[in-house]
C-alpha atoms as a PDB file:
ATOM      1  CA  UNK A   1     117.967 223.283 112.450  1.00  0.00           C
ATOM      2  CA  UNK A   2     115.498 221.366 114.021  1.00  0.00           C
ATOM      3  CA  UNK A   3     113.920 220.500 110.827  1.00  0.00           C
ATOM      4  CA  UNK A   4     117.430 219.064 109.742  1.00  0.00           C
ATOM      5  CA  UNK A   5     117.994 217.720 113.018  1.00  0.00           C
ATOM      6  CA  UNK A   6     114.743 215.889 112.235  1.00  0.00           C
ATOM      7  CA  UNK A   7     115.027 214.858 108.746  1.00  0.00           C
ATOM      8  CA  UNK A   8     118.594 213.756 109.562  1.00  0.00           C
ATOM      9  CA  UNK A   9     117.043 211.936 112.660  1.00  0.00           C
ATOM     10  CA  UNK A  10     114.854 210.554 110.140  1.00  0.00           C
ATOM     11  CA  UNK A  11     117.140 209.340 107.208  1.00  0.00           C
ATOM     12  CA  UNK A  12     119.302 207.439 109.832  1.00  0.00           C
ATOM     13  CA  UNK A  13     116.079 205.748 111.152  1.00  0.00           C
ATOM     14  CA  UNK A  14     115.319 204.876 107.682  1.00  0.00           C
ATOM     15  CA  UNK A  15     118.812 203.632 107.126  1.00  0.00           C
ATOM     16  CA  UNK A  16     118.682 201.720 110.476  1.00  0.00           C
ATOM     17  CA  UNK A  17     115.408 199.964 109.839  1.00  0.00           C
ATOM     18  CA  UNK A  18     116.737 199.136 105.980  1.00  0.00           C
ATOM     19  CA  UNK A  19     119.637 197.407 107.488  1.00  0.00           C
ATOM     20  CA  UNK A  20     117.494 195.411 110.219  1.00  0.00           C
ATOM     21  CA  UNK A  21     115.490 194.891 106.932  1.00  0.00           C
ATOM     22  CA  UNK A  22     118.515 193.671 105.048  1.00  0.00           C
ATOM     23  CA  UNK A  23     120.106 191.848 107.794  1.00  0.00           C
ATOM     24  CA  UNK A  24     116.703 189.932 109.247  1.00  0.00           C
ATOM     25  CA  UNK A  25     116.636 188.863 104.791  1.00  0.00           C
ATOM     26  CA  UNK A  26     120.427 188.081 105.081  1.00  0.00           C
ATOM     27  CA  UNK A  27     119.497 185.809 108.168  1.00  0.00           C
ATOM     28  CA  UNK A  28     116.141 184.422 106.708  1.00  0.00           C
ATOM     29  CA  UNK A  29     118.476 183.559 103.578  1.00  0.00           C
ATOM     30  CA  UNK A  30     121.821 181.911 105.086  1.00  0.00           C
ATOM     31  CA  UNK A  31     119.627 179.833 107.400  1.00  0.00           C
ATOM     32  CA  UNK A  32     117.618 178.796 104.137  1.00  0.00           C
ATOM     33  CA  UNK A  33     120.877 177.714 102.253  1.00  0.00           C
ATOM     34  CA  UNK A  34     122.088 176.697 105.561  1.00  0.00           C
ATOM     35  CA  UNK A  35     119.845 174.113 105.796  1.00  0.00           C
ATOM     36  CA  UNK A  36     119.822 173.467 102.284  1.00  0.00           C
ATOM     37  CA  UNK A  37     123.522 172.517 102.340  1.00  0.00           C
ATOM     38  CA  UNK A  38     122.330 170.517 105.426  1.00  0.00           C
ATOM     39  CA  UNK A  39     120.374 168.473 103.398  1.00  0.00           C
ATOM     40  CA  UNK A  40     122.811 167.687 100.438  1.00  0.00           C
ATOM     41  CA  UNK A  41     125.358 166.746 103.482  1.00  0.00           C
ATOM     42  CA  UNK A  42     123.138 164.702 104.698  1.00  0.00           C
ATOM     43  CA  UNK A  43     122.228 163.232 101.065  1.00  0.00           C
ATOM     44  CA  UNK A  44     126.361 163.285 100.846  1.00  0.00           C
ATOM     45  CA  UNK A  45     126.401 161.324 103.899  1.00  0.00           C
ATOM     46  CA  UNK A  46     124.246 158.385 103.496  1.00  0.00           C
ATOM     47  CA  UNK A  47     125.878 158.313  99.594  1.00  0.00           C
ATOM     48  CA  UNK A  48     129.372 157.956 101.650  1.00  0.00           C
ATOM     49  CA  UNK A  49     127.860 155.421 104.032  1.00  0.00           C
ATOM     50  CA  UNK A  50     126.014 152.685 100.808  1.00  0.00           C
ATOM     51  CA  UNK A  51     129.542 153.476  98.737  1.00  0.00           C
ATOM     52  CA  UNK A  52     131.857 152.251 102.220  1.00  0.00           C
ATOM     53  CA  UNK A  53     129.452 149.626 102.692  1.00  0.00           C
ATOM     54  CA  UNK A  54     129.451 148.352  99.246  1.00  0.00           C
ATOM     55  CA  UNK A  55     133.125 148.483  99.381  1.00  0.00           C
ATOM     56  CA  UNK A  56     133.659 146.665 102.124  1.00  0.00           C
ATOM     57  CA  UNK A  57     131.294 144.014 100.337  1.00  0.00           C
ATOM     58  CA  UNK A  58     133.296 144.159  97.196  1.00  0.00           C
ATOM     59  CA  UNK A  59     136.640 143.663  99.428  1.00  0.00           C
ATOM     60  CA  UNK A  60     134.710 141.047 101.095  1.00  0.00           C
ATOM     61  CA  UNK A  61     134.060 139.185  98.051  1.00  0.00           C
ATOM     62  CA  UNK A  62     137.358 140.283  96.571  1.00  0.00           C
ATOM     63  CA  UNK A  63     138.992 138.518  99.546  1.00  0.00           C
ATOM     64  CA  UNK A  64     136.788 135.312  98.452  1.00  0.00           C
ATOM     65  CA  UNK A  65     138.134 135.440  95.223  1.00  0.00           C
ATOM     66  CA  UNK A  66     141.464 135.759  95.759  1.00  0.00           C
ATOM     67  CA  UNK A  67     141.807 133.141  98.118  1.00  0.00           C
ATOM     68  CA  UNK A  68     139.151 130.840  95.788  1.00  0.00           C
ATOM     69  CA  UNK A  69     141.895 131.915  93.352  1.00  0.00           C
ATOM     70  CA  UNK A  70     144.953 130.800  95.348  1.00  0.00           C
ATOM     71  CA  UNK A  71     143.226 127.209  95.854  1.00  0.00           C
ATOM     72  CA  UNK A  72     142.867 126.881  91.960  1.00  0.00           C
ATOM     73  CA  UNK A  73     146.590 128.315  91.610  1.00  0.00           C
ATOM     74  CA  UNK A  74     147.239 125.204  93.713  1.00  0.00           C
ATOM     75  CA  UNK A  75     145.252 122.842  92.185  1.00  0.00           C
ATOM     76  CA  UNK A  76     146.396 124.044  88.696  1.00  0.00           C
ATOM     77  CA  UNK A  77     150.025 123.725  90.185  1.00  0.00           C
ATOM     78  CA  UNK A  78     149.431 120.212  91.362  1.00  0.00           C
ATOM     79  CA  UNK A  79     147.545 119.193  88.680  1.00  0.00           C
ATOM     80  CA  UNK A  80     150.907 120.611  85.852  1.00  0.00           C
ATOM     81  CA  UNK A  81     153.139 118.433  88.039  1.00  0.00           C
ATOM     82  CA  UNK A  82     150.679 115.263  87.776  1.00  0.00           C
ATOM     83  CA  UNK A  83     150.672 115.647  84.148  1.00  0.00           C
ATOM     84  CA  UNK A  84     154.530 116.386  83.988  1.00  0.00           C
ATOM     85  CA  UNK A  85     154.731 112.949  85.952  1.00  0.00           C
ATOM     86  CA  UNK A  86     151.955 111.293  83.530  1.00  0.00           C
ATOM     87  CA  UNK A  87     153.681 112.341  80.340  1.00  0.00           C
ATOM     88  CA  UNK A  88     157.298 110.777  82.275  1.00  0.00           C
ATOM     89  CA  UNK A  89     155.446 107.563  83.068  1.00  0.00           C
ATOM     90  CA  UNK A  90     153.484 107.356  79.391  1.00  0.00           C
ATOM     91  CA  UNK A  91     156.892 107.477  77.697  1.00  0.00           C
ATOM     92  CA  UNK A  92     158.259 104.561  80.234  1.00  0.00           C
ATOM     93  CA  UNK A  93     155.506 102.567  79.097  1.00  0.00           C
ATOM     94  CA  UNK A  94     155.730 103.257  75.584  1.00  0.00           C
ATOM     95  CA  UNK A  95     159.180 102.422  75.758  1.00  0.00           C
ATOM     96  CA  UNK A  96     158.602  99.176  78.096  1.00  0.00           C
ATOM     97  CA  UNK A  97     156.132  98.473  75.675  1.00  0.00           C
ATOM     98  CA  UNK A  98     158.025  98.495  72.796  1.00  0.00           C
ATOM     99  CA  UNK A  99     160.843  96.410  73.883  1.00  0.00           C
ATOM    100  CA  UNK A 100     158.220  93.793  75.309  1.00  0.00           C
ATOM    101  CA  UNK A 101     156.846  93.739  71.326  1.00  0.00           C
ATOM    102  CA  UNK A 102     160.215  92.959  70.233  1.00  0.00           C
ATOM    103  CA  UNK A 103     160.793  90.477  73.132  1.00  0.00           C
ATOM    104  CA  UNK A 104     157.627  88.788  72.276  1.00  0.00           C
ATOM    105  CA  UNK A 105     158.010  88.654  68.628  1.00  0.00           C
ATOM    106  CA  UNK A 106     161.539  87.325  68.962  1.00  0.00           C
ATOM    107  CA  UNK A 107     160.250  84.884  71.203  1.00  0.00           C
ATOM    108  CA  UNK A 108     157.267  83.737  68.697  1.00  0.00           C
ATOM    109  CA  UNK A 109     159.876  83.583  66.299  1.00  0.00           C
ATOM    110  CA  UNK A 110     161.948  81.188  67.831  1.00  0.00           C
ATOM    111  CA  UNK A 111     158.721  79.181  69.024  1.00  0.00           C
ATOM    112  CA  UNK A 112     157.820  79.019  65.694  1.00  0.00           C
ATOM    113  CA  UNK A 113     161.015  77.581  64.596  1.00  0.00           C
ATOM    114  CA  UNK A 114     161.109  75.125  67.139  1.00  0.00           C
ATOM    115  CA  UNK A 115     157.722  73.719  66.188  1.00  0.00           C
ATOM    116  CA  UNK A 116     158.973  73.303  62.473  1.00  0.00           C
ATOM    117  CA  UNK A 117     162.082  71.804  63.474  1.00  0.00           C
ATOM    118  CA  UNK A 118     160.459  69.179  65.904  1.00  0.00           C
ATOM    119  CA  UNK A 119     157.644  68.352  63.666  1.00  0.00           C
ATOM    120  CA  UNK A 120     160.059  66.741  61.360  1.00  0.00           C
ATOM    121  CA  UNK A 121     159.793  63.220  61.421  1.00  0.00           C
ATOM    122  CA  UNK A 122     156.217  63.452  63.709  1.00  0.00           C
ATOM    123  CA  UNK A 123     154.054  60.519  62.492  1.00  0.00           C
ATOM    124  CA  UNK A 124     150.266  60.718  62.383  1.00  0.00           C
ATOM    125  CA  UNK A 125     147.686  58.082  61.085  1.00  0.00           C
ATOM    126  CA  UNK A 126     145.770  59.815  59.087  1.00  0.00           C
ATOM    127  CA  UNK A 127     145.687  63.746  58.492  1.00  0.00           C
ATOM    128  CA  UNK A 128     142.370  65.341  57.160  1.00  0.00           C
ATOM    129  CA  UNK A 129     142.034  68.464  55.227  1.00  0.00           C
ATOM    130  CA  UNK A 130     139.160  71.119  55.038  1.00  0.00           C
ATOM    131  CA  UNK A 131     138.891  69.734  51.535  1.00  0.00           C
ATOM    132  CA  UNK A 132     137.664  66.761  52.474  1.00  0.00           C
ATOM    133  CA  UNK A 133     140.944  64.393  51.236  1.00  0.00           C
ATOM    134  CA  UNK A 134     142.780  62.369  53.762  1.00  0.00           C
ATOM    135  CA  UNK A 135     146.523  61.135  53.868  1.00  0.00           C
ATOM    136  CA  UNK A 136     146.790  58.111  56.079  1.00  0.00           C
ATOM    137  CA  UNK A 137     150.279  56.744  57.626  1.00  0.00           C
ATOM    138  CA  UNK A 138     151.718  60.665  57.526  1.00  0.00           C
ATOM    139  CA  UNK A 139     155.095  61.680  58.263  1.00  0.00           C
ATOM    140  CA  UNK A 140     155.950  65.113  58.565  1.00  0.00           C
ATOM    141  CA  UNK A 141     158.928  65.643  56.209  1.00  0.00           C
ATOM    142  CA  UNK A 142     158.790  69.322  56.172  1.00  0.00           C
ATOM    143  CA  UNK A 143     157.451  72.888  58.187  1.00  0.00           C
ATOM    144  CA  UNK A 144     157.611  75.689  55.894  1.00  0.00           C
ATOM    145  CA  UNK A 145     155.743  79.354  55.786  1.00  0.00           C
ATOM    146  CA  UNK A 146     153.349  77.552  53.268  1.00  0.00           C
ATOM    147  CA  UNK A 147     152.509  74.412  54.785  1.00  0.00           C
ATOM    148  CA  UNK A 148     153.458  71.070  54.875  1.00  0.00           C
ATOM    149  CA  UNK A 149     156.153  68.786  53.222  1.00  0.00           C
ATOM    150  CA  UNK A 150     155.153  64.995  53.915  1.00  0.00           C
ATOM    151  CA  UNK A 151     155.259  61.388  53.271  1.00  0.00           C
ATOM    152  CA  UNK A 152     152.446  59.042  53.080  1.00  0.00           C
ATOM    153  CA  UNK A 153     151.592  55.799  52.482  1.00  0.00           C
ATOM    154  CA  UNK A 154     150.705  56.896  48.648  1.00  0.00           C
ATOM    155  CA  UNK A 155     153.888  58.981  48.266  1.00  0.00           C
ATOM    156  CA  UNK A 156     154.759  62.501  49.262  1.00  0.00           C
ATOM    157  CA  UNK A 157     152.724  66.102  49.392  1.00  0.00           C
ATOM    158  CA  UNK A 158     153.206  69.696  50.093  1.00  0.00           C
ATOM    159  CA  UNK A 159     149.859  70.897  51.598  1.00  0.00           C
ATOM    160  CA  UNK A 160     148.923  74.683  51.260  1.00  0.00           C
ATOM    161  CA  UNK A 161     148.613  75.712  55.373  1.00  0.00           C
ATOM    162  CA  UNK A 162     144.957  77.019  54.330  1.00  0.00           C
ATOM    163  CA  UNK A 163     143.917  73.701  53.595  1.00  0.00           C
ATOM    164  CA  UNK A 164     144.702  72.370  57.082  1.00  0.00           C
ATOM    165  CA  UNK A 165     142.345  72.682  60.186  1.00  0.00           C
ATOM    166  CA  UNK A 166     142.295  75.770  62.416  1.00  0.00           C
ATOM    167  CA  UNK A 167     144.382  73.613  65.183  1.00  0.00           C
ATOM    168  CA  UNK A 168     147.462  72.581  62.575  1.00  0.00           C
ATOM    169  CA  UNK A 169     147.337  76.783  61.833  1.00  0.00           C
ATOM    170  CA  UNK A 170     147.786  77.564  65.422  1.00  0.00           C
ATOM    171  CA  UNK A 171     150.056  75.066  66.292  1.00  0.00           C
ATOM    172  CA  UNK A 172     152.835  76.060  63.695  1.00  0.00           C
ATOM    173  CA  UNK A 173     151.218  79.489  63.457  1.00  0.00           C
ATOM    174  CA  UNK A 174     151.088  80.492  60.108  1.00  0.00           C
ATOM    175  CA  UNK A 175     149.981  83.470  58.950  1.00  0.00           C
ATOM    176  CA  UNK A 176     148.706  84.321  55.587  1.00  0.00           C
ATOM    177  CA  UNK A 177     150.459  88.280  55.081  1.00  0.00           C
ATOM    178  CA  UNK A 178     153.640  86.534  55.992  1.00  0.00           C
ATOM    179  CA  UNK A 179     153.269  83.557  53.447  1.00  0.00           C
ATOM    180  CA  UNK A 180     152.757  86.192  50.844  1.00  0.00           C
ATOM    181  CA  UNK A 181     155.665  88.136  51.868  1.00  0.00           C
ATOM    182  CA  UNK A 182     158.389  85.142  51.934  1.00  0.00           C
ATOM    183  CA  UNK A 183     160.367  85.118  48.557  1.00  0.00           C
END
């Protein structure tokens, strides 16, 4: 009995010491992947702390943006009704300018035909032409788109506007396209 006693004794020393064993392992090993996890929180941590800062750069920036954004919505705004207001005024003009073409042409028109009509009868002593001939004791019979009808002191002409001086041209203003033209 004793020797049971003993070996019994024995076997729960051995099973106590095995579990010390076990447990003083089990302890060595959670405080191993204890501070292991420790670390890769840490290492979680400072990832967490560069991602919130670089978001609160980004939303920083973000922020510049969109207002930067807002000012060229503005602009971009202003600038559509400037052009709206442009393309309005461009058609006024256009349209002031086309009824000041017609005024004016209307107006050359009947200046034109006023010159003719008061030439008639205009005396001059003597008229030169680019040709080199000269009519002395001229009277001006005649205005037409071609030239001149007149009277002179050898008898009567029609002179071709081209053959007349650059100041006879403007003053009756003929123009060459609108000779051609006439029937």
């Amino acid at each position: 009995m004793c020797l049971i006693i003993v070996t019994l004794t024995g076997v729960f020393l051995s099973m106590l010491v095995e579990k010390r064993i076990s447990f003083s392992n089990s302890r060595v090993g959670y405080a191993d992947g204890i501070a292991a996890e420790t670390k890769i929180l840490e290492s979680l941590r400072a990832e967490l702390a560069s991602a919130e800062s670089q978001l609160e750069e980004s939303s920083a920036r973000q922020s510049g943006h969109e207002s930067g954004l807002k000012n060229h919505q503005s602009t971009v705004s202003g600038l559509r009704a400037e052009i709206g207001s442009l393309t309005r005024r461009e058609a006024d003009l256009d349209n002031s300018l086309s009824e000041t073409r017609t005024n004016f042409t209307a107006y050359r028109e009947n200046y034109r035909k006023n010159q003719w009509r008061d030439a008639a009868g205009e005396k001059i002593e003597h008229l030169f032409l680019k040709t080199g001939r000269q009519f002395d004791r001229v009277i001006i019979t005649r205005v037409t788109p071609f030239g001149l009808s007149v009277s002179h002191a050898d008898g009567n002409a029609r002179i071709d506007f081209k053959d007349l001086g650059q100041e006879w041209q403007d003053r009756f203003q003929w123009d060459e396209h609108r000779a051609i033209q006439q029937p």
